[in-house]
PDB file of N, CA and C in Angstrom:
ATOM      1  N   UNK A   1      -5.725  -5.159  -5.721  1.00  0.00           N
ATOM      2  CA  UNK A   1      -6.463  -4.259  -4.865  1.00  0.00           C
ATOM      3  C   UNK A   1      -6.846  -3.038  -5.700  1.00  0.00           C
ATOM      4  N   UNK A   2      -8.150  -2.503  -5.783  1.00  0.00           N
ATOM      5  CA  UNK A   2      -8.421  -1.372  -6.399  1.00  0.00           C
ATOM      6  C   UNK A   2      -9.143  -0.487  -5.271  1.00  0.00           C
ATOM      7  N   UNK A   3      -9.088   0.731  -5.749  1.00  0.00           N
ATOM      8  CA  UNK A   3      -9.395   1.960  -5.366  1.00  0.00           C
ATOM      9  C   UNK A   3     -11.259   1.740  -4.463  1.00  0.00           C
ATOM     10  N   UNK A   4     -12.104   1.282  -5.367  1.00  0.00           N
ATOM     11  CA  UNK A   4     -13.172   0.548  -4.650  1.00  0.00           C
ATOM     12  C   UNK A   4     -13.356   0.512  -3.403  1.00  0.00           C
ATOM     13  N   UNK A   5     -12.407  -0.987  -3.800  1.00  0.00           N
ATOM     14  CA  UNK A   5     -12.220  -2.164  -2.343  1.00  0.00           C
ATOM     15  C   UNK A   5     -11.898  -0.772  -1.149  1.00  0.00           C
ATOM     16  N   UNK A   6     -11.057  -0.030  -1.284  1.00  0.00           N
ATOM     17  CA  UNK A   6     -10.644   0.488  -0.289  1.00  0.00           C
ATOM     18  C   UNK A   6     -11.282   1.980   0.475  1.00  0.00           C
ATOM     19  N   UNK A   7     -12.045   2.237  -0.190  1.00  0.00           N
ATOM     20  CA  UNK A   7     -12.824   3.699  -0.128  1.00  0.00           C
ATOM     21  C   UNK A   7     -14.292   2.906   1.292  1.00  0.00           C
ATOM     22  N   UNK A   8     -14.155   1.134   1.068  1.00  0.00           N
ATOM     23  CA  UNK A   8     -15.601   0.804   1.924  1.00  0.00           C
ATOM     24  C   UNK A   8     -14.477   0.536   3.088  1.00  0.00           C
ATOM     25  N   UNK A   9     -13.071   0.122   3.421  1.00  0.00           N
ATOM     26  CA  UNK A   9     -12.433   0.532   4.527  1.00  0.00           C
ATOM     27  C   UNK A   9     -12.696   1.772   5.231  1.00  0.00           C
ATOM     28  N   UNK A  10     -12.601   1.164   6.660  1.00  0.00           N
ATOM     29  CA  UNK A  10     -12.263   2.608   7.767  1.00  0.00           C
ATOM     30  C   UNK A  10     -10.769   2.700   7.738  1.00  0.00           C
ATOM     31  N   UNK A  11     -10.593   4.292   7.591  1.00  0.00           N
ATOM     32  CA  UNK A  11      -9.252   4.744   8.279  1.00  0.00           C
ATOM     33  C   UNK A  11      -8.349   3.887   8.998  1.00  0.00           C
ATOM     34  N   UNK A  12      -8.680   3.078   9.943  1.00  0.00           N
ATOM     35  CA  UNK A  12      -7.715   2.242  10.766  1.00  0.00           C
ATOM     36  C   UNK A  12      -7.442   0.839   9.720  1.00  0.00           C
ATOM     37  N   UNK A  13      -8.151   0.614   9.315  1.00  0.00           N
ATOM     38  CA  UNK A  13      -8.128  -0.504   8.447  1.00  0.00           C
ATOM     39  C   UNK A  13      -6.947  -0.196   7.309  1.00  0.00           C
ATOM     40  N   UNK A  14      -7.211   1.077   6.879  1.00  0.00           N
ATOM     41  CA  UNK A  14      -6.570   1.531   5.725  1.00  0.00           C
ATOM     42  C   UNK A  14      -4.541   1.671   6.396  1.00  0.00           C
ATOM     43  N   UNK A  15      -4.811   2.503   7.541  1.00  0.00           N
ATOM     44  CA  UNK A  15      -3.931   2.095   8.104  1.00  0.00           C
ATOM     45  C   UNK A  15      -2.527   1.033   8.566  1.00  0.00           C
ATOM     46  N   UNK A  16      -3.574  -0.524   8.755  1.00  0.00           N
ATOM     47  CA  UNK A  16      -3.144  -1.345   9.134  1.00  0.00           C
ATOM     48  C   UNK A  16      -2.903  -1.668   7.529  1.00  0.00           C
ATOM     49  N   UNK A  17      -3.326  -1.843   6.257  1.00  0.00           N
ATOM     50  CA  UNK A  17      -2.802  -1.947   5.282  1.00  0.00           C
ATOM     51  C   UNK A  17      -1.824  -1.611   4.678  1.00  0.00           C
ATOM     52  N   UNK A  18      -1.485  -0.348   4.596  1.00  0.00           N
ATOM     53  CA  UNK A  18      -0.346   0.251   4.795  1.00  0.00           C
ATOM     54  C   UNK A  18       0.608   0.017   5.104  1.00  0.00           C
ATOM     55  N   UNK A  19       0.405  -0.336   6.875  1.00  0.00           N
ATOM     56  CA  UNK A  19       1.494  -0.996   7.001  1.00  0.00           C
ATOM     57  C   UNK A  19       2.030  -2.298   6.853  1.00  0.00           C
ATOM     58  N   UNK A  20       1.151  -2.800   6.647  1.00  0.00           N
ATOM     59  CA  UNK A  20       1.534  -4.562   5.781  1.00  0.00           C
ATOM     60  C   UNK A  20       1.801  -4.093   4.646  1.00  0.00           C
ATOM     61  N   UNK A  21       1.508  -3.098   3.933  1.00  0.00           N
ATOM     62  CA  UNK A  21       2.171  -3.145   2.320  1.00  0.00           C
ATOM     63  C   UNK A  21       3.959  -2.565   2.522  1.00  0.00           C
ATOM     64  N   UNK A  22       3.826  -1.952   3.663  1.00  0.00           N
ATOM     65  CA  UNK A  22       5.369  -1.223   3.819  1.00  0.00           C
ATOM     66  C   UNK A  22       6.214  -2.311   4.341  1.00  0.00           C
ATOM     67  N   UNK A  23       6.030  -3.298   4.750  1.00  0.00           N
ATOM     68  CA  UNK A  23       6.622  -4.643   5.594  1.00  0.00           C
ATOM     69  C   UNK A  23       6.870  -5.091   3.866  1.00  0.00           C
ATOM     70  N   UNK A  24       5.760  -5.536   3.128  1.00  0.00           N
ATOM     71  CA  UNK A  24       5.975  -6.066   2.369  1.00  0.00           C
ATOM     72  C   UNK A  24       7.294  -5.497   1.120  1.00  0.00           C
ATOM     73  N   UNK A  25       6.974  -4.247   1.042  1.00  0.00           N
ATOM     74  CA  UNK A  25       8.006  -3.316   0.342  1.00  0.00           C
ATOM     75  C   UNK A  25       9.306  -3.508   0.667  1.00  0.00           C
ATOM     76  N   UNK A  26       9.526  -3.926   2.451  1.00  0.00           N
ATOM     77  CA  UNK A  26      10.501  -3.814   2.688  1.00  0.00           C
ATOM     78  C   UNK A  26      11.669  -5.482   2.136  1.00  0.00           C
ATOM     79  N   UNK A  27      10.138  -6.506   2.551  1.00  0.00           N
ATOM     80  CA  UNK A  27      11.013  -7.693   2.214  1.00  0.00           C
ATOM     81  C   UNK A  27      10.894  -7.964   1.041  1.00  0.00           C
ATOM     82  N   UNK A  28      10.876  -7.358  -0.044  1.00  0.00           N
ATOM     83  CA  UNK A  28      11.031  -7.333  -1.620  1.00  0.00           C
ATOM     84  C   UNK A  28      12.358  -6.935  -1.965  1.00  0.00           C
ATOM     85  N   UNK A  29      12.339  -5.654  -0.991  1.00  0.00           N
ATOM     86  CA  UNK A  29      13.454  -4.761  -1.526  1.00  0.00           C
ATOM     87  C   UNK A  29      14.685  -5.839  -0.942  1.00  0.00           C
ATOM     88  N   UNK A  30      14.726  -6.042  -0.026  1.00  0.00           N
ATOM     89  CA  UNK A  30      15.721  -7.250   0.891  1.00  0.00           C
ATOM     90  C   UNK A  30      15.671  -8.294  -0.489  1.00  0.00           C
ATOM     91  N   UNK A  31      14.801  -9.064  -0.499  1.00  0.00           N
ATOM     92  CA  UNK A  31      15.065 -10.440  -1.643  1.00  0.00           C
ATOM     93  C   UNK A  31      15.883  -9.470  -2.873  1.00  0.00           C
ATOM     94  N   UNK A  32      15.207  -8.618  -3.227  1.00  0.00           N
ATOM     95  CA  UNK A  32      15.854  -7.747  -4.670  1.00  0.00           C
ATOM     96  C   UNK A  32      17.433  -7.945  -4.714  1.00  0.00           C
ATOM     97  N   UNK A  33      17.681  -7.451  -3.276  1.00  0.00           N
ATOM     98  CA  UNK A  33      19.351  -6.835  -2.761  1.00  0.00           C
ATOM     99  C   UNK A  33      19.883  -8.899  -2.853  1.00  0.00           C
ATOM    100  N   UNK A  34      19.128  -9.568  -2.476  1.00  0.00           N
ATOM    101  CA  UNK A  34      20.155 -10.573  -2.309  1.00  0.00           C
ATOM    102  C   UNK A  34      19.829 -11.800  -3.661  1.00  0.00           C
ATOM    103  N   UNK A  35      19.186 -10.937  -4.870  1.00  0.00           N
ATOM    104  CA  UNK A  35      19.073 -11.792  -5.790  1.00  0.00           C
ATOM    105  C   UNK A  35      18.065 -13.447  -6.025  1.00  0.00           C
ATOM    106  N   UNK A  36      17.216 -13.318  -5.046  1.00  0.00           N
ATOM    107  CA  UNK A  36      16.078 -13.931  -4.490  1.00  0.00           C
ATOM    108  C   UNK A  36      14.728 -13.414  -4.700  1.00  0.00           C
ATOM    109  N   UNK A  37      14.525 -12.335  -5.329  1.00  0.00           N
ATOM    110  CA  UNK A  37      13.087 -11.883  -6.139  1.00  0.00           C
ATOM    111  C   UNK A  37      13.298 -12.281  -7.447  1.00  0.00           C
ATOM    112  N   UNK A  38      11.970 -13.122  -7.770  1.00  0.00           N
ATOM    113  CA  UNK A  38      11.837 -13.975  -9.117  1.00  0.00           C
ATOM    114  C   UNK A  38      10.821 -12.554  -9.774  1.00  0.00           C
ATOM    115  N   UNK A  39      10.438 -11.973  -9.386  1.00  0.00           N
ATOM    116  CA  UNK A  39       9.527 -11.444 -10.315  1.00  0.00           C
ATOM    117  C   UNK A  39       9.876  -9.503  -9.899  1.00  0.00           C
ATOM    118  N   UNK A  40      10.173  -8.914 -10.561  1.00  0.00           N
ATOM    119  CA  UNK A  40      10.642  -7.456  -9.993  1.00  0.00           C
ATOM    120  C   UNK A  40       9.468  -6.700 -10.222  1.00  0.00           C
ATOM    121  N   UNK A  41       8.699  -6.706 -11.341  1.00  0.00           N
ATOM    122  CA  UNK A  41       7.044  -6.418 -11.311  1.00  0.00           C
ATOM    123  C   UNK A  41       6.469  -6.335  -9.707  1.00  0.00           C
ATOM    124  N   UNK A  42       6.661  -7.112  -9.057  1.00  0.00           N
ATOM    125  CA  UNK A  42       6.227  -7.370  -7.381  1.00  0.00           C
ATOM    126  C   UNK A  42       6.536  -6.067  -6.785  1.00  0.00           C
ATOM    127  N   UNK A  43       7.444  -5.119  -6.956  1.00  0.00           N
ATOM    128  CA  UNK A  43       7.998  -4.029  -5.955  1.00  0.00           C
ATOM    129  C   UNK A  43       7.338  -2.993  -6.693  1.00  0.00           C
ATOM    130  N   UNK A  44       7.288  -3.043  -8.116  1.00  0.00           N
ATOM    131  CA  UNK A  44       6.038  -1.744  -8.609  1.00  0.00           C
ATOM    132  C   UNK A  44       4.732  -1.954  -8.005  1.00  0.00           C
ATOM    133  N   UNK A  45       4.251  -2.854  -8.075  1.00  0.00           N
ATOM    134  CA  UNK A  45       2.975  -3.243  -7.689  1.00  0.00           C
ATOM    135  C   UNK A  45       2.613  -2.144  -6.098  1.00  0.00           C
ATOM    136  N   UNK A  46       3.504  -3.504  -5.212  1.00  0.00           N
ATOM    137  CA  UNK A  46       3.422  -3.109  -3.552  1.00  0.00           C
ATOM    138  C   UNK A  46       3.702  -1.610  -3.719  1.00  0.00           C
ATOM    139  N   UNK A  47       4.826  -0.844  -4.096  1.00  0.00           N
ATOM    140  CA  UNK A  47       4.698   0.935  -4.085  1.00  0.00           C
ATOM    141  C   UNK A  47       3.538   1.303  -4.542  1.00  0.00           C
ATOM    142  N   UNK A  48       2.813   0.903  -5.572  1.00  0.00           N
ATOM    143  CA  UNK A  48       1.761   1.534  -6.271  1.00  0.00           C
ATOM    144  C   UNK A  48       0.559   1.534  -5.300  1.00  0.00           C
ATOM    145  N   UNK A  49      -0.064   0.012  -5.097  1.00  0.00           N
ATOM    146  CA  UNK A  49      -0.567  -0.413  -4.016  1.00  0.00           C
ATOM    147  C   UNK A  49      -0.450   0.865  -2.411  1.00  0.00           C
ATOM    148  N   UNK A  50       0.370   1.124  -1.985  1.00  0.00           N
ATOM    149  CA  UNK A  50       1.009   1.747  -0.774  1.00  0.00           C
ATOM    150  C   UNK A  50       0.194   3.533  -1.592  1.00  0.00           C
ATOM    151  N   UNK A  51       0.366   3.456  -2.299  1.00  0.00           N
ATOM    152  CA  UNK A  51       0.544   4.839  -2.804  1.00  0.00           C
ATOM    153  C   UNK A  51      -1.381   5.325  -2.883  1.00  0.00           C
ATOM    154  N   UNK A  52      -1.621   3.791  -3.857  1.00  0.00           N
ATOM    155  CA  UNK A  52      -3.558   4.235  -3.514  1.00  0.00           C
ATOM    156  C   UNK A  52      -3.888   3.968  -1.990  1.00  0.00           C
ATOM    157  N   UNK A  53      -3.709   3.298  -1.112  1.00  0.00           N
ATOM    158  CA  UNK A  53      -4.088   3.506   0.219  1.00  0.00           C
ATOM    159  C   UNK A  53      -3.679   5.175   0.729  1.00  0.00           C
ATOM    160  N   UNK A  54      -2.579   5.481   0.493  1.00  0.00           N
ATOM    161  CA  UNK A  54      -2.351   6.798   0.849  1.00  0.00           C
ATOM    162  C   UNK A  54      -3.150   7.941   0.443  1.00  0.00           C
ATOM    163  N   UNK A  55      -3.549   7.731  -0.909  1.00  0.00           N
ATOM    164  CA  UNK A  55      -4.451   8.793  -1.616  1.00  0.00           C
ATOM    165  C   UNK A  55      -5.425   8.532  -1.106  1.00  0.00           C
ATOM    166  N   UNK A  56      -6.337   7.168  -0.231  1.00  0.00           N
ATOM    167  CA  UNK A  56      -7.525   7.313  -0.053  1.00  0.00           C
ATOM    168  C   UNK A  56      -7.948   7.533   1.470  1.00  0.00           C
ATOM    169  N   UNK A  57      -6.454   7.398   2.547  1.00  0.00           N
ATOM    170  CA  UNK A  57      -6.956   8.097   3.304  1.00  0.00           C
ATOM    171  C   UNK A  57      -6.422   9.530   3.441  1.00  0.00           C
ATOM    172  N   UNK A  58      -6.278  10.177   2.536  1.00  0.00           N
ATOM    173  CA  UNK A  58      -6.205  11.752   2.538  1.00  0.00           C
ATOM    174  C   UNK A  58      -7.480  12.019   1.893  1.00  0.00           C
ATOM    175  N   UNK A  59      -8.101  11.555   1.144  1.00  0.00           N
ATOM    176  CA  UNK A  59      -9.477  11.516   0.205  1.00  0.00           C
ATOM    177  C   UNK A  59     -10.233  11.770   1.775  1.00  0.00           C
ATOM    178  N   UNK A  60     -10.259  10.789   2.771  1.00  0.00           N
ATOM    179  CA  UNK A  60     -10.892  10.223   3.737  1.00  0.00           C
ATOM    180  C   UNK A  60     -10.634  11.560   4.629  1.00  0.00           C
ATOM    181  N   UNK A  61      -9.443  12.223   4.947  1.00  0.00           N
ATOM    182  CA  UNK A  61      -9.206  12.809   5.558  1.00  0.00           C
ATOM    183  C   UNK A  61      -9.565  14.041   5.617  1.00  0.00           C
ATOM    184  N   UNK A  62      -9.430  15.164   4.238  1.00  0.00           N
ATOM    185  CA  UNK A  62     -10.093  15.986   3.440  1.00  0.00           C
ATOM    186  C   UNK A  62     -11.314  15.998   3.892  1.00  0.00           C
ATOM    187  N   UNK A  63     -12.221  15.031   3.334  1.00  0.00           N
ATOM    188  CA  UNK A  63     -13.675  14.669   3.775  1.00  0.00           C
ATOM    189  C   UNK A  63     -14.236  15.145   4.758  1.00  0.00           C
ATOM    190  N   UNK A  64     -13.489  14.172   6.166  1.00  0.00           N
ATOM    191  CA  UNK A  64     -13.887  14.449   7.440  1.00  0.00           C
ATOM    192  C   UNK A  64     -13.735  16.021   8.161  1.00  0.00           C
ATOM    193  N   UNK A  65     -12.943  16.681   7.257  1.00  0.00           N
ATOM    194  CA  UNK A  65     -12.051  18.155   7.570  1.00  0.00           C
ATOM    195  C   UNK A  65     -13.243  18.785   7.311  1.00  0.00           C
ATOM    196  N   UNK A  66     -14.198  18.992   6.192  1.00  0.00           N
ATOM    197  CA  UNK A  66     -14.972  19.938   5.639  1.00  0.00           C
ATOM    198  C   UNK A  66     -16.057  19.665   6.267  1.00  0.00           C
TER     199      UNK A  66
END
């Protein structure tokens, strides 16, 4: 997912991403804890991921403010 893709999302969209990336964060971190994540690269990703949706709806948010 890049920065792009997500700037032609609406707010709610960006939203609902979010929270599928935080679901996802969560059952990484779960496999991590029980030695069932093959790849640990996967939990940088999904935070990073989580982190540009966040920057772009404050980008979004900012915007609509001015």
């Amino acid at each position: 997912m890049n920065a792009k893709e997500l700037r032609d999302k609406t707010p709610d969209q960006l939203r609902e991403e979010l929270t599928n990336l935080k679901k996802q964060q969560f059952n990484l971190r779960f496999r991590a804890a029980t030695g069932q994540l093959e790849n640990p690269a996967q939990m940088r990703a999904a935070r990073r991921d989580a982190a540009r949706v966040l920057t772009i709806l404050n980008e979004k948010a900012n915007a609509a403010a001015e």
